[in-house]
PDB file of N, CA and C in Angstrom:
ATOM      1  N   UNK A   1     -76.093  42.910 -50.759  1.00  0.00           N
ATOM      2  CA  UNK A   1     -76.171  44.326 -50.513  1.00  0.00           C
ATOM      3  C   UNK A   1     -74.836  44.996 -50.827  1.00  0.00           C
ATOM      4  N   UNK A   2     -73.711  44.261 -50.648  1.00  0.00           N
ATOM      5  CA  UNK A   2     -72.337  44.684 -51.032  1.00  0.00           C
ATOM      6  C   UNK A   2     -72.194  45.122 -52.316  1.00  0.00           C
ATOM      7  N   UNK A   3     -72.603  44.095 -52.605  1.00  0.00           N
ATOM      8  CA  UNK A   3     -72.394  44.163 -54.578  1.00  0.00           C
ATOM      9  C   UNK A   3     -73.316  45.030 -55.057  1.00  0.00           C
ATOM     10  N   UNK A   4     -74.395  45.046 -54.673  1.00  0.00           N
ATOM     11  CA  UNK A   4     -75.458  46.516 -55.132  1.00  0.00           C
ATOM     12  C   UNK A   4     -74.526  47.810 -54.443  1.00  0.00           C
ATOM     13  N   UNK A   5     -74.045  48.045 -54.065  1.00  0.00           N
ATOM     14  CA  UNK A   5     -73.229  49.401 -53.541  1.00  0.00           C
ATOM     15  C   UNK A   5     -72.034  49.366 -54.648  1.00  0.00           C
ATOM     16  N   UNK A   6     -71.836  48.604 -54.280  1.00  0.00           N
ATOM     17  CA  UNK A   6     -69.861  47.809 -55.062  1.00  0.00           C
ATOM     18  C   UNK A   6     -70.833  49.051 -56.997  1.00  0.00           C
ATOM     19  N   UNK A   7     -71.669  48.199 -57.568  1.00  0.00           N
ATOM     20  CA  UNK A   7     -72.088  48.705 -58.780  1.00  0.00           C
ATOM     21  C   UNK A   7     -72.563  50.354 -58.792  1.00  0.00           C
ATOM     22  N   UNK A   8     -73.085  50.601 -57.486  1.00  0.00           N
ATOM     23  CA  UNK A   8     -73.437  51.785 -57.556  1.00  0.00           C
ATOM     24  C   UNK A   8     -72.593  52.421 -57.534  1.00  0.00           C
ATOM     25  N   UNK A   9     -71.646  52.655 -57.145  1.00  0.00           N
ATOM     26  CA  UNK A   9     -70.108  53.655 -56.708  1.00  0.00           C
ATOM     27  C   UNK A   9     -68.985  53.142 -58.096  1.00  0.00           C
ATOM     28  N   UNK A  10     -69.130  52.407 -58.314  1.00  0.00           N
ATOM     29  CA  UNK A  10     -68.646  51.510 -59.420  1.00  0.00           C
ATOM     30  C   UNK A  10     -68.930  51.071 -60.716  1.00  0.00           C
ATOM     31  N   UNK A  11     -69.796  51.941 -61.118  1.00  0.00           N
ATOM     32  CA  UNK A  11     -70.529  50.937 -62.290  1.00  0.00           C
ATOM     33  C   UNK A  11     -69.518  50.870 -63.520  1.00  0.00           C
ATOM     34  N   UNK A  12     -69.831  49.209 -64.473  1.00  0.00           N
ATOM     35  CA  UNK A  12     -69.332  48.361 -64.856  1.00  0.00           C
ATOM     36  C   UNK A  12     -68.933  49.744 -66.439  1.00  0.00           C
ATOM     37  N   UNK A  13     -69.904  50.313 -66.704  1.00  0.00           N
ATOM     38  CA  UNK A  13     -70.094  51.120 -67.463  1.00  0.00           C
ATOM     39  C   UNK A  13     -70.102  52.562 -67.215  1.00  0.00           C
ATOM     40  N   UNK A  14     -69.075  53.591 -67.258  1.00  0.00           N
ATOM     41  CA  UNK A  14     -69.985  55.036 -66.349  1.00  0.00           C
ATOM     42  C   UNK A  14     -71.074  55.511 -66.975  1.00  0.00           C
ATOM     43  N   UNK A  15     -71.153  55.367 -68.457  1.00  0.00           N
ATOM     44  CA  UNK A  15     -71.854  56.361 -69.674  1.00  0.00           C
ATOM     45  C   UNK A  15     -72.806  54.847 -70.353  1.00  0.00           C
ATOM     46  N   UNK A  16     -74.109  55.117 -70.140  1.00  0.00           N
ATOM     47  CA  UNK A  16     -74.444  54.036 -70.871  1.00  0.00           C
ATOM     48  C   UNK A  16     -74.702  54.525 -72.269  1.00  0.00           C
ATOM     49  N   UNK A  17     -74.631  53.673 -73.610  1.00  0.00           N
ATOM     50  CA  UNK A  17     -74.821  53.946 -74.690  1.00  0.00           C
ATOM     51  C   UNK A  17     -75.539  55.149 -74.999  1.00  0.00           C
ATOM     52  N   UNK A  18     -75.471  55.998 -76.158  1.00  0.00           N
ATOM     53  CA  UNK A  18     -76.710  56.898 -76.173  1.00  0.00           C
ATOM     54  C   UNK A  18     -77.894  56.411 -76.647  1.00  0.00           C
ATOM     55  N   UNK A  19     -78.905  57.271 -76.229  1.00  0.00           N
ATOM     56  CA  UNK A  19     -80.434  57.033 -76.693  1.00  0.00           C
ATOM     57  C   UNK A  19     -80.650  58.224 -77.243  1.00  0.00           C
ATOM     58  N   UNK A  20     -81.855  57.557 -78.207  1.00  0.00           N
ATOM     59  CA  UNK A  20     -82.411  58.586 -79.068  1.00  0.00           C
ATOM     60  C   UNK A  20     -84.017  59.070 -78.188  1.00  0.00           C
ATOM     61  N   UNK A  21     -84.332  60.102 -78.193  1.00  0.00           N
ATOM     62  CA  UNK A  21     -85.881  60.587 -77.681  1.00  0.00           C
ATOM     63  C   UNK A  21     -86.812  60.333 -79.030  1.00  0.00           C
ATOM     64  N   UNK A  22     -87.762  59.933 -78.723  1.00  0.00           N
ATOM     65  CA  UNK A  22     -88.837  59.273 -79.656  1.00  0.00           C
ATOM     66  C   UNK A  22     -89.669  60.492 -79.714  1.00  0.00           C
ATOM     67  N   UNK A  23     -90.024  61.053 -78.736  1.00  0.00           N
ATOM     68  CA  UNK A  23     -91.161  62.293 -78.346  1.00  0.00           C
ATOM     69  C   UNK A  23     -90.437  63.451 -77.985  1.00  0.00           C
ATOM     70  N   UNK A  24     -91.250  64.757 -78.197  1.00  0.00           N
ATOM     71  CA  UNK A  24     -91.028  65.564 -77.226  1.00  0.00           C
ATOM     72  C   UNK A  24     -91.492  65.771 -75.652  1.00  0.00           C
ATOM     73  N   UNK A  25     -90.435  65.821 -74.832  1.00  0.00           N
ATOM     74  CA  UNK A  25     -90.676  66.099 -73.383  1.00  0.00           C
ATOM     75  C   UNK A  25     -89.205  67.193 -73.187  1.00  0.00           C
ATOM     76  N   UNK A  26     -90.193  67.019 -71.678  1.00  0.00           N
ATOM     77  CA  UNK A  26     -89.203  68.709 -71.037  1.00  0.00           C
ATOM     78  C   UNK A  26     -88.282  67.802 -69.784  1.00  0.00           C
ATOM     79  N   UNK A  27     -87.212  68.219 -69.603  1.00  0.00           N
ATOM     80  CA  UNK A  27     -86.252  67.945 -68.347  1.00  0.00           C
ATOM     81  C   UNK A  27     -86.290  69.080 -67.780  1.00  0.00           C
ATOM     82  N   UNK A  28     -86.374  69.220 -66.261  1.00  0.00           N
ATOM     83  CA  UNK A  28     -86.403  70.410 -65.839  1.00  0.00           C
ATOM     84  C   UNK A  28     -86.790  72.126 -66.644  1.00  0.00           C
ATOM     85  N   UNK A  29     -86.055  72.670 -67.004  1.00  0.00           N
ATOM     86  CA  UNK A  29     -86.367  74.071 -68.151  1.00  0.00           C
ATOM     87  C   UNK A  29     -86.101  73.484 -69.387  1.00  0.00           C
ATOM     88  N   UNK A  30     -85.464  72.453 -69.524  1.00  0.00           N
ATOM     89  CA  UNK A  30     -85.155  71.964 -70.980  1.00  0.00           C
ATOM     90  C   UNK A  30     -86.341  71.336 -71.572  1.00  0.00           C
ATOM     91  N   UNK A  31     -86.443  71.722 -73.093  1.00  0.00           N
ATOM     92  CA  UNK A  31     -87.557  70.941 -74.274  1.00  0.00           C
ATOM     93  C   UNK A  31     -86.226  69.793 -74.991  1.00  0.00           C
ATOM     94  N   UNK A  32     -86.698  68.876 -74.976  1.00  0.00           N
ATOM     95  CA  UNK A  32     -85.896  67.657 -75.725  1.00  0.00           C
ATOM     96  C   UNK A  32     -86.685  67.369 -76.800  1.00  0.00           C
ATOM     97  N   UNK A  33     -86.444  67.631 -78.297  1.00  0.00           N
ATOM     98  CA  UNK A  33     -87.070  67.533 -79.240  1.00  0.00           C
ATOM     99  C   UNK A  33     -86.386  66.067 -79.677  1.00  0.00           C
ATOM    100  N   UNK A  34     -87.758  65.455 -80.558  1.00  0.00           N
ATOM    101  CA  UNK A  34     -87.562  63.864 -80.726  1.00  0.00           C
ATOM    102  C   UNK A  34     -86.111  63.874 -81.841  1.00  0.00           C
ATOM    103  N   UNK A  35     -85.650  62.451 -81.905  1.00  0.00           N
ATOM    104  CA  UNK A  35     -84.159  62.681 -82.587  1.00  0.00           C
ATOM    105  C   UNK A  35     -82.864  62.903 -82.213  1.00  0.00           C
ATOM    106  N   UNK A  36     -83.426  63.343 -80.417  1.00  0.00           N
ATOM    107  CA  UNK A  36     -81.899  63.977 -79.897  1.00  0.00           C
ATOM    108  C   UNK A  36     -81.398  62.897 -79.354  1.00  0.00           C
ATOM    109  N   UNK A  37     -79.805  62.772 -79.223  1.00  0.00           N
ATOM    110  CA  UNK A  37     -79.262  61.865 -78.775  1.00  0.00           C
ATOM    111  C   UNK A  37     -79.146  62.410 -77.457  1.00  0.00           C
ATOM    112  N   UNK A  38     -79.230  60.883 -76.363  1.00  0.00           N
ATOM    113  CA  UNK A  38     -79.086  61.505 -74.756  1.00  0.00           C
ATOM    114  C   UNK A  38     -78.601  60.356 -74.553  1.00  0.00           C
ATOM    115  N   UNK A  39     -77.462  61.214 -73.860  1.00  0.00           N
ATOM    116  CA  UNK A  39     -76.356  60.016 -72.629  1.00  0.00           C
ATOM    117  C   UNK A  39     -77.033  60.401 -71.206  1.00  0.00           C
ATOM    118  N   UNK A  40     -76.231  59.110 -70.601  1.00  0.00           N
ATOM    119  CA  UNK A  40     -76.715  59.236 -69.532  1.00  0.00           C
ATOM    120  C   UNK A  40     -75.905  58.719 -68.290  1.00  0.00           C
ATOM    121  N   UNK A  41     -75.567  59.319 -67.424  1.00  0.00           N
ATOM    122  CA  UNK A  41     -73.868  59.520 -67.234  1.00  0.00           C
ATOM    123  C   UNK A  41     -74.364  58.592 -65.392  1.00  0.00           C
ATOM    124  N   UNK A  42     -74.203  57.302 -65.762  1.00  0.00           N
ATOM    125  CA  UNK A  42     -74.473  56.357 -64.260  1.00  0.00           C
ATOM    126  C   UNK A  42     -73.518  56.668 -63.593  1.00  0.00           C
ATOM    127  N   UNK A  43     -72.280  56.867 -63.553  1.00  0.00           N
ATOM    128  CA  UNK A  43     -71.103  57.302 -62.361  1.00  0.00           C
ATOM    129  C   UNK A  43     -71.391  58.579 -61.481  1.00  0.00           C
ATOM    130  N   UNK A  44     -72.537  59.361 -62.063  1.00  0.00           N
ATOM    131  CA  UNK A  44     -72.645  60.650 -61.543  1.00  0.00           C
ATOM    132  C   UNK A  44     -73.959  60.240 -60.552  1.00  0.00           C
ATOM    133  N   UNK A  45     -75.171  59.405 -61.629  1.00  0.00           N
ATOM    134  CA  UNK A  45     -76.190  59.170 -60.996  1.00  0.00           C
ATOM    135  C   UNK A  45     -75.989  58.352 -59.362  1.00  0.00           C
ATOM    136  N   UNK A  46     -74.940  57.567 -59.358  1.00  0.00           N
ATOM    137  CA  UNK A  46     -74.687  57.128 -58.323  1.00  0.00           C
ATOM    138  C   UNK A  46     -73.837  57.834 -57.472  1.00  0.00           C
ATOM    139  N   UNK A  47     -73.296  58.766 -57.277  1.00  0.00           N
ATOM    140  CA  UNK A  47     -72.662  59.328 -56.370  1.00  0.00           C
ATOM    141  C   UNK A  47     -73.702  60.388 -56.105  1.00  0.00           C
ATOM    142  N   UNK A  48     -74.820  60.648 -56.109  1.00  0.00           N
ATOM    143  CA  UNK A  48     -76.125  61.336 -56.077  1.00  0.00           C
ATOM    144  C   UNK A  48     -76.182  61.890 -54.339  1.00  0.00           C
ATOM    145  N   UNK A  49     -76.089  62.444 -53.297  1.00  0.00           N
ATOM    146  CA  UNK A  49     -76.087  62.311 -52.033  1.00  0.00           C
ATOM    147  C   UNK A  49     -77.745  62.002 -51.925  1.00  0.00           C
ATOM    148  N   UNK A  50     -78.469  63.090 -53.061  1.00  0.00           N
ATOM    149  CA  UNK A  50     -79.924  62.890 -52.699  1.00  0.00           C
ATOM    150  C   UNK A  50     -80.237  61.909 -53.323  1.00  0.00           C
ATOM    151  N   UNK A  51     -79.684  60.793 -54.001  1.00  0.00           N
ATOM    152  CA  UNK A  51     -80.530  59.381 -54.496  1.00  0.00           C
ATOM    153  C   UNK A  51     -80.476  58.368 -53.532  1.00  0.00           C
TER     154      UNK A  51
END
């Protein structure tokens, strides 16, 4: 349970590689058209109060 916290507050990586979107979908008000590159920023996701 340590080490799952230790990674969450910590991770090994903050930014994992980018990804490409295959499809179109919506994030909240946003349209993500296929092609776009998306990061995805784990140092933030884990300091989340509501996750």
């Amino acid at each position: 349970m340590v080490v799952k916290e230790t990674f969450r507050l910590h991770p090994p990586v903050p930014i994992l590689p980018s990804l490409e979107a295959m499809r179109e979908f919506k994030v909240g008000q946003f349209d993500i058209l296929p092609k776009t590159r998306i990061l995805v920023n784990v140092w933030a996701i884990g300091r989340d109060p509501n996750g």
